[in-house]
C-alpha atoms as a PDB file:
ATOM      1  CA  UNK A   1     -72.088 -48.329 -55.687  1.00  0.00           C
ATOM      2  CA  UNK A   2     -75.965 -47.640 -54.928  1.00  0.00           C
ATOM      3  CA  UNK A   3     -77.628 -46.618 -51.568  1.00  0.00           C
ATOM      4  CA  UNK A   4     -78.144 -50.235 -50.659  1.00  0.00           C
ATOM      5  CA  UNK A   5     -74.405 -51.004 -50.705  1.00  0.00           C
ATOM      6  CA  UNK A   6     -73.289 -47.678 -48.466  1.00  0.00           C
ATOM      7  CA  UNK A   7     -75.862 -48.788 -45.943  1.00  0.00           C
ATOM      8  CA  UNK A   8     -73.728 -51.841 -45.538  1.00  0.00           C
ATOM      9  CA  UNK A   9     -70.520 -50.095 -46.037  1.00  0.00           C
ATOM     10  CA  UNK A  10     -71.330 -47.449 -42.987  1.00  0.00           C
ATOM     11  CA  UNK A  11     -72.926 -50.523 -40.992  1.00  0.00           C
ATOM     12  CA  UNK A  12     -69.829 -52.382 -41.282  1.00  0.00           C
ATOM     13  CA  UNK A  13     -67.410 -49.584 -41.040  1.00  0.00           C
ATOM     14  CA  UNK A  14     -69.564 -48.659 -37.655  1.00  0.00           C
ATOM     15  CA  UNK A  15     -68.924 -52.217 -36.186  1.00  0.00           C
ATOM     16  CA  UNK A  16     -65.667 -52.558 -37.072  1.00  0.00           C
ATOM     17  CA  UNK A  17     -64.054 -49.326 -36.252  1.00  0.00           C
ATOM     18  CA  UNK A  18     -66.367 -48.074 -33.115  1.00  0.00           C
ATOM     19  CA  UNK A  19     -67.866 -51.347 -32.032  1.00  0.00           C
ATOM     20  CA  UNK A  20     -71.518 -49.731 -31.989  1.00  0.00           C
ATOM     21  CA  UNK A  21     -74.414 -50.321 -34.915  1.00  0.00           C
ATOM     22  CA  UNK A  22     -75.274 -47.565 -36.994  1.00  0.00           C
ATOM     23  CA  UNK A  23     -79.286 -48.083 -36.275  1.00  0.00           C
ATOM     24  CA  UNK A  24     -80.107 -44.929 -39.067  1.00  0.00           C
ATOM     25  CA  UNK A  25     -80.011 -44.236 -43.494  1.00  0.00           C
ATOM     26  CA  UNK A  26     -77.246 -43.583 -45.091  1.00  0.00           C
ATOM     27  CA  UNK A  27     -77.378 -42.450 -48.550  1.00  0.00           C
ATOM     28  CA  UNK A  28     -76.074 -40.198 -51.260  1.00  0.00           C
ATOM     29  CA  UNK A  29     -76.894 -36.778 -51.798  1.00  0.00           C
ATOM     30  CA  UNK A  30     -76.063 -35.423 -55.436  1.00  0.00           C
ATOM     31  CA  UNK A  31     -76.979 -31.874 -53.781  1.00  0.00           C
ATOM     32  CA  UNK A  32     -73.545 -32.179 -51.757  1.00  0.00           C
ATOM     33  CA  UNK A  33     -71.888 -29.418 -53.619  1.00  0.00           C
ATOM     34  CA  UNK A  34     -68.899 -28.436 -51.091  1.00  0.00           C
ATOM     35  CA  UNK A  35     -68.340 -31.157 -48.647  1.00  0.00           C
ATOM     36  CA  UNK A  36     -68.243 -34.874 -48.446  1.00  0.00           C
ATOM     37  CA  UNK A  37     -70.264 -36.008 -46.249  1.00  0.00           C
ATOM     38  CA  UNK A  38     -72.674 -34.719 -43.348  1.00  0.00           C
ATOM     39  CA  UNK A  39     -74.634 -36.109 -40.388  1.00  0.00           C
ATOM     40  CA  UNK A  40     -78.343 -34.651 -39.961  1.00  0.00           C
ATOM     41  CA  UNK A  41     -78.655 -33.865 -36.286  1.00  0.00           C
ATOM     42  CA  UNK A  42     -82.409 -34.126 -36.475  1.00  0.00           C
ATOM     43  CA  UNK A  43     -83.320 -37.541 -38.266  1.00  0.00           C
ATOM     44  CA  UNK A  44     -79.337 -39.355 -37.398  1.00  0.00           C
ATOM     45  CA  UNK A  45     -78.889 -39.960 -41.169  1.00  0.00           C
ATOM     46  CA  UNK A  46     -75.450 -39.663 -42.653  1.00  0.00           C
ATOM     47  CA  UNK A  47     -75.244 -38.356 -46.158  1.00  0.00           C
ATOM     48  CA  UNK A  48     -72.521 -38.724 -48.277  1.00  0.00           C
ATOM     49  CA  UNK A  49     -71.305 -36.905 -51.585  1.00  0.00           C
ATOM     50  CA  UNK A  50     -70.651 -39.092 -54.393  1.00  0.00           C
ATOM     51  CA  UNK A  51     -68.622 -37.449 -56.598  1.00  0.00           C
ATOM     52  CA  UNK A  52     -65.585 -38.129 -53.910  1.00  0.00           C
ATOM     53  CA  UNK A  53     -65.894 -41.943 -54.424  1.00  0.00           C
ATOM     54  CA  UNK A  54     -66.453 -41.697 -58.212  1.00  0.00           C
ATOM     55  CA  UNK A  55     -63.403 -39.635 -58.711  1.00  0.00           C
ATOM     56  CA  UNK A  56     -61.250 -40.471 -55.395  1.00  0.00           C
ATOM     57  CA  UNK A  57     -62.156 -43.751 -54.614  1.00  0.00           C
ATOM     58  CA  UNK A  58     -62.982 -46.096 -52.189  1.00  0.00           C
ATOM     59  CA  UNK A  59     -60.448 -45.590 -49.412  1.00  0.00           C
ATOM     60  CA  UNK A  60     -61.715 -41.248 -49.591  1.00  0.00           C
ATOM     61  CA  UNK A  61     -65.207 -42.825 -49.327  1.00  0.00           C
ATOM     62  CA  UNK A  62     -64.215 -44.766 -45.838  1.00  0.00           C
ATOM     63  CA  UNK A  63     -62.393 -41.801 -44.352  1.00  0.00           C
ATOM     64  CA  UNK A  64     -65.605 -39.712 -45.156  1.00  0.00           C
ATOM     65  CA  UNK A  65     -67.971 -42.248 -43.545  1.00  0.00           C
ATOM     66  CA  UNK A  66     -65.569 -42.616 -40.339  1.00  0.00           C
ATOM     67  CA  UNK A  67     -65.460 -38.733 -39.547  1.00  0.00           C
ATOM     68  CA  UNK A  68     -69.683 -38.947 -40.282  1.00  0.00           C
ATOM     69  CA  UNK A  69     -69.793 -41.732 -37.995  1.00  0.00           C
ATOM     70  CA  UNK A  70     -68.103 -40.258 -35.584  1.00  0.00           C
ATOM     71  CA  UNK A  71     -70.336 -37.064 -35.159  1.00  0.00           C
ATOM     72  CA  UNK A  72     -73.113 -39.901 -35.085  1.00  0.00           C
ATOM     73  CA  UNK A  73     -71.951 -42.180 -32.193  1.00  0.00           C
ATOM     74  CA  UNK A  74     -70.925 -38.799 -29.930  1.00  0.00           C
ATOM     75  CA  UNK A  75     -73.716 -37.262 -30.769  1.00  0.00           C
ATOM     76  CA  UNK A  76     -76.349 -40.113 -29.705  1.00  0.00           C
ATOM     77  CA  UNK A  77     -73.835 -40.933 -26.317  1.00  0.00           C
ATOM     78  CA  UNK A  78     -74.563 -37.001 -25.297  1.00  0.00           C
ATOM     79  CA  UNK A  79     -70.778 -36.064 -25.925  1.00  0.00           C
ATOM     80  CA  UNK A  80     -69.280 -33.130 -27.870  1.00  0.00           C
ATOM     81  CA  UNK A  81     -70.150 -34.159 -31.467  1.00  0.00           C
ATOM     82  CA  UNK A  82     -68.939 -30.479 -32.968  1.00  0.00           C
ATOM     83  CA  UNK A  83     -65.393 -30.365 -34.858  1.00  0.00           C
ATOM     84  CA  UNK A  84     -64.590 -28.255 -31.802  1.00  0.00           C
ATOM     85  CA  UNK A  85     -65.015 -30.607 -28.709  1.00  0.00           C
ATOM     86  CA  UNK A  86     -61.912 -32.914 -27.139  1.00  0.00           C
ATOM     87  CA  UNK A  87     -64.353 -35.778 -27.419  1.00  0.00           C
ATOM     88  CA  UNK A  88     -64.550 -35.581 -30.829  1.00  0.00           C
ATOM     89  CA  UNK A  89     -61.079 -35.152 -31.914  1.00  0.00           C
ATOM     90  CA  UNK A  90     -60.075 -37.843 -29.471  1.00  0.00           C
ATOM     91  CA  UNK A  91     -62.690 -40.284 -31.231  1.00  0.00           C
ATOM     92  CA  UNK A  92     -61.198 -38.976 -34.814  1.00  0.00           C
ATOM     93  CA  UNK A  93     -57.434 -39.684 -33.732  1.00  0.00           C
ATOM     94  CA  UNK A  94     -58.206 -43.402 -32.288  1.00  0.00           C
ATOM     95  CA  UNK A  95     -60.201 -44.476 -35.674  1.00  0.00           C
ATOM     96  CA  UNK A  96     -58.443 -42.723 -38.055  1.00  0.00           C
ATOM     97  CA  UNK A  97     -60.712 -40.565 -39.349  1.00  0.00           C
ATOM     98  CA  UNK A  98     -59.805 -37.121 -41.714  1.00  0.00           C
ATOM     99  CA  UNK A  99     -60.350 -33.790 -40.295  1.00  0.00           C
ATOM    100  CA  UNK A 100     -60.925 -32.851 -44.323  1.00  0.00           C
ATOM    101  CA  UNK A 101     -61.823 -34.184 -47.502  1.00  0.00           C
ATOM    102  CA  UNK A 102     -59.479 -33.992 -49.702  1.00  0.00           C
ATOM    103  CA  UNK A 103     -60.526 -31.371 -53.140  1.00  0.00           C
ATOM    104  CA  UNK A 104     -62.288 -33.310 -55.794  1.00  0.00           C
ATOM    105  CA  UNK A 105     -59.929 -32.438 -59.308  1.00  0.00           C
ATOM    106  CA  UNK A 106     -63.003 -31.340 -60.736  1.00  0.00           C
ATOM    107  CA  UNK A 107     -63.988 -28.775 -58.651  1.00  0.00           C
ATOM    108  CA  UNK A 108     -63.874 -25.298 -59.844  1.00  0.00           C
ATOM    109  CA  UNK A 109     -62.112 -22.571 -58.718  1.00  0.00           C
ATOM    110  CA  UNK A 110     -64.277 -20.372 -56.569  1.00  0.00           C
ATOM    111  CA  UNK A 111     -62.105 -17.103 -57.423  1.00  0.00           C
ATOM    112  CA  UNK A 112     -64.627 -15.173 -58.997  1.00  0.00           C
ATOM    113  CA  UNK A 113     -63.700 -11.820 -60.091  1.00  0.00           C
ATOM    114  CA  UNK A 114     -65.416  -8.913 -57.585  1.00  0.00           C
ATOM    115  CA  UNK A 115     -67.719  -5.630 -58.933  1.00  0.00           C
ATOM    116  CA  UNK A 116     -66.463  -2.770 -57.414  1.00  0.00           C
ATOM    117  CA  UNK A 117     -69.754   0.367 -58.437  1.00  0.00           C
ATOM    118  CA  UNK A 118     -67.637   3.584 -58.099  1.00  0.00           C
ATOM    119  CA  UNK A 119     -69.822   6.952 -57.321  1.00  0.00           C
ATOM    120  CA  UNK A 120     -68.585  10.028 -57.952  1.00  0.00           C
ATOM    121  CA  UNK A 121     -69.967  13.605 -56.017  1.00  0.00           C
ATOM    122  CA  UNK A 122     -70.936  16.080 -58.440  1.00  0.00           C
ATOM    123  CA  UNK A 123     -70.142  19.251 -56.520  1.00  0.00           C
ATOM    124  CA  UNK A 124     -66.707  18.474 -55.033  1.00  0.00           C
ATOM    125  CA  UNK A 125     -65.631  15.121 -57.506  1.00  0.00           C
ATOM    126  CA  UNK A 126     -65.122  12.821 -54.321  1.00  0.00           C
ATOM    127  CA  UNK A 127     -65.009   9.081 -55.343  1.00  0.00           C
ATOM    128  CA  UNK A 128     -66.278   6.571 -53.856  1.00  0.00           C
ATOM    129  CA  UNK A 129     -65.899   2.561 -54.270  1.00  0.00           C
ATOM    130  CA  UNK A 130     -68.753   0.360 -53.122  1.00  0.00           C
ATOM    131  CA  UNK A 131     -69.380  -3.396 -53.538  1.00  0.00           C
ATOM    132  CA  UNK A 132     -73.201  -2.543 -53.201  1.00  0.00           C
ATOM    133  CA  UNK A 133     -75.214  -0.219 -55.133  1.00  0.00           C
ATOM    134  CA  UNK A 134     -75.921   2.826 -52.896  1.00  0.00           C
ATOM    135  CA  UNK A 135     -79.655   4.782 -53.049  1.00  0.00           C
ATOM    136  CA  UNK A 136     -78.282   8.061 -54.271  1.00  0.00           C
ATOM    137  CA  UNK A 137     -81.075   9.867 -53.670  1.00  0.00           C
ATOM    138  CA  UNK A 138     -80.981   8.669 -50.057  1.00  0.00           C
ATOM    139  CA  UNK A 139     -76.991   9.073 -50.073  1.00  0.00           C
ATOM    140  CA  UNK A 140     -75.031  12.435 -49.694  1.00  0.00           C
ATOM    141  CA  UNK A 141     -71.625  13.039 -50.513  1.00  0.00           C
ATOM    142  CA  UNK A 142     -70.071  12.984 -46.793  1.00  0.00           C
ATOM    143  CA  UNK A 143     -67.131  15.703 -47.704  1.00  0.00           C
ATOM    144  CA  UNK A 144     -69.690  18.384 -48.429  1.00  0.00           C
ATOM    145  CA  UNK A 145     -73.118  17.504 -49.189  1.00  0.00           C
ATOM    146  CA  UNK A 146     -73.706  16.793 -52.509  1.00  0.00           C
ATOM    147  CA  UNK A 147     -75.224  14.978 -54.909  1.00  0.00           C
ATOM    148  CA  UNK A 148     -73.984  11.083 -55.445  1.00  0.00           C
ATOM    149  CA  UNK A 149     -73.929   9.874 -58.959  1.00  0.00           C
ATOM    150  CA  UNK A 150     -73.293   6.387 -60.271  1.00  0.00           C
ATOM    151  CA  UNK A 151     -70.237   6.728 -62.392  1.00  0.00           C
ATOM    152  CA  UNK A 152     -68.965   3.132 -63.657  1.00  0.00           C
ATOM    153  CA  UNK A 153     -68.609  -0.967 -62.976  1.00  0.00           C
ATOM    154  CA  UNK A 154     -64.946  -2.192 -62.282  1.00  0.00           C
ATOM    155  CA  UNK A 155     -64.138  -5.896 -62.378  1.00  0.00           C
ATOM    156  CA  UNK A 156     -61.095  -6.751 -60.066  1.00  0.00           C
ATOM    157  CA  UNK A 157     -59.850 -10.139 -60.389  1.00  0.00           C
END
């Protein structure tokens, strides 16, 4: 499936299932990374991600363009467009459209292990654990005063 044939795809969808045109682009966006699909406020262009057709298919691809479409139609009538709003939930219930993709099998895990820089105070030995580094010559120790070294890097995971 190109750009040409998702124009006609979201036009048709738009007919059928709201009984309005879709009047703006629609196209895919290989720089989709996390979701699949999104409306531009600005311009009224849906874009789409399309790694969900590739590896979910057609019927993912429709349920993406529906909940697109309808934070399109709401948003051009003046009515609450945002996830949030009655309107749109009550537009999402009577076409059928999903709240949420579903996860692409592909997609990696996004439990990175955390840095955790510990200091240690050279007069009085009181550690501390910091996820950022820490200016130790701005720094004090705040138990009594002194000097903040950098002692070591943990990795949690």
């Amino acid at each position: 499936m190109n750009d040409k044939d998702l124009q006609s795809l979201v036009e048709k969808i738009s007919f059928e299932s709201f009984e309005k045109p879709f009047r703006h682009k629609a196209c895919f966006n290989a720089r989709l990374r996390s979701t699949g699909g999104r409306y531009m406020l600005s311009s009224h262009h849906i874009e789409i991600n399309k790694k969900y057709y590739e590896q979910l298919g057609l019927e993912e691809l429709i349920g993406i363009i529906k909940h697109e479409l309808c934070h399109y139609h709401l948003h051009l009538e003046g009515k609450g467009y945002e996830h949030r709003d009655q309107d749109f939930r009550m537009l999402m219930n009577k076409v059928e459209a999903p709240r949420f993709c579903s996860v692409l099998p592909d997609r990696p895990k996004t439990n990175k292990s955390k840095k955790v820089l510990v200091y240690v105070c050279k007069e009085c030995g009181q550690t501390y654990q910091r996820k950022r580094m820490v200016d130790t010559k701005k720094y004090v120790c705040g138990k009594c005063k002194g000097k903040l070294v950098f002692n070591k890097e943990l990795t949690l995971d």
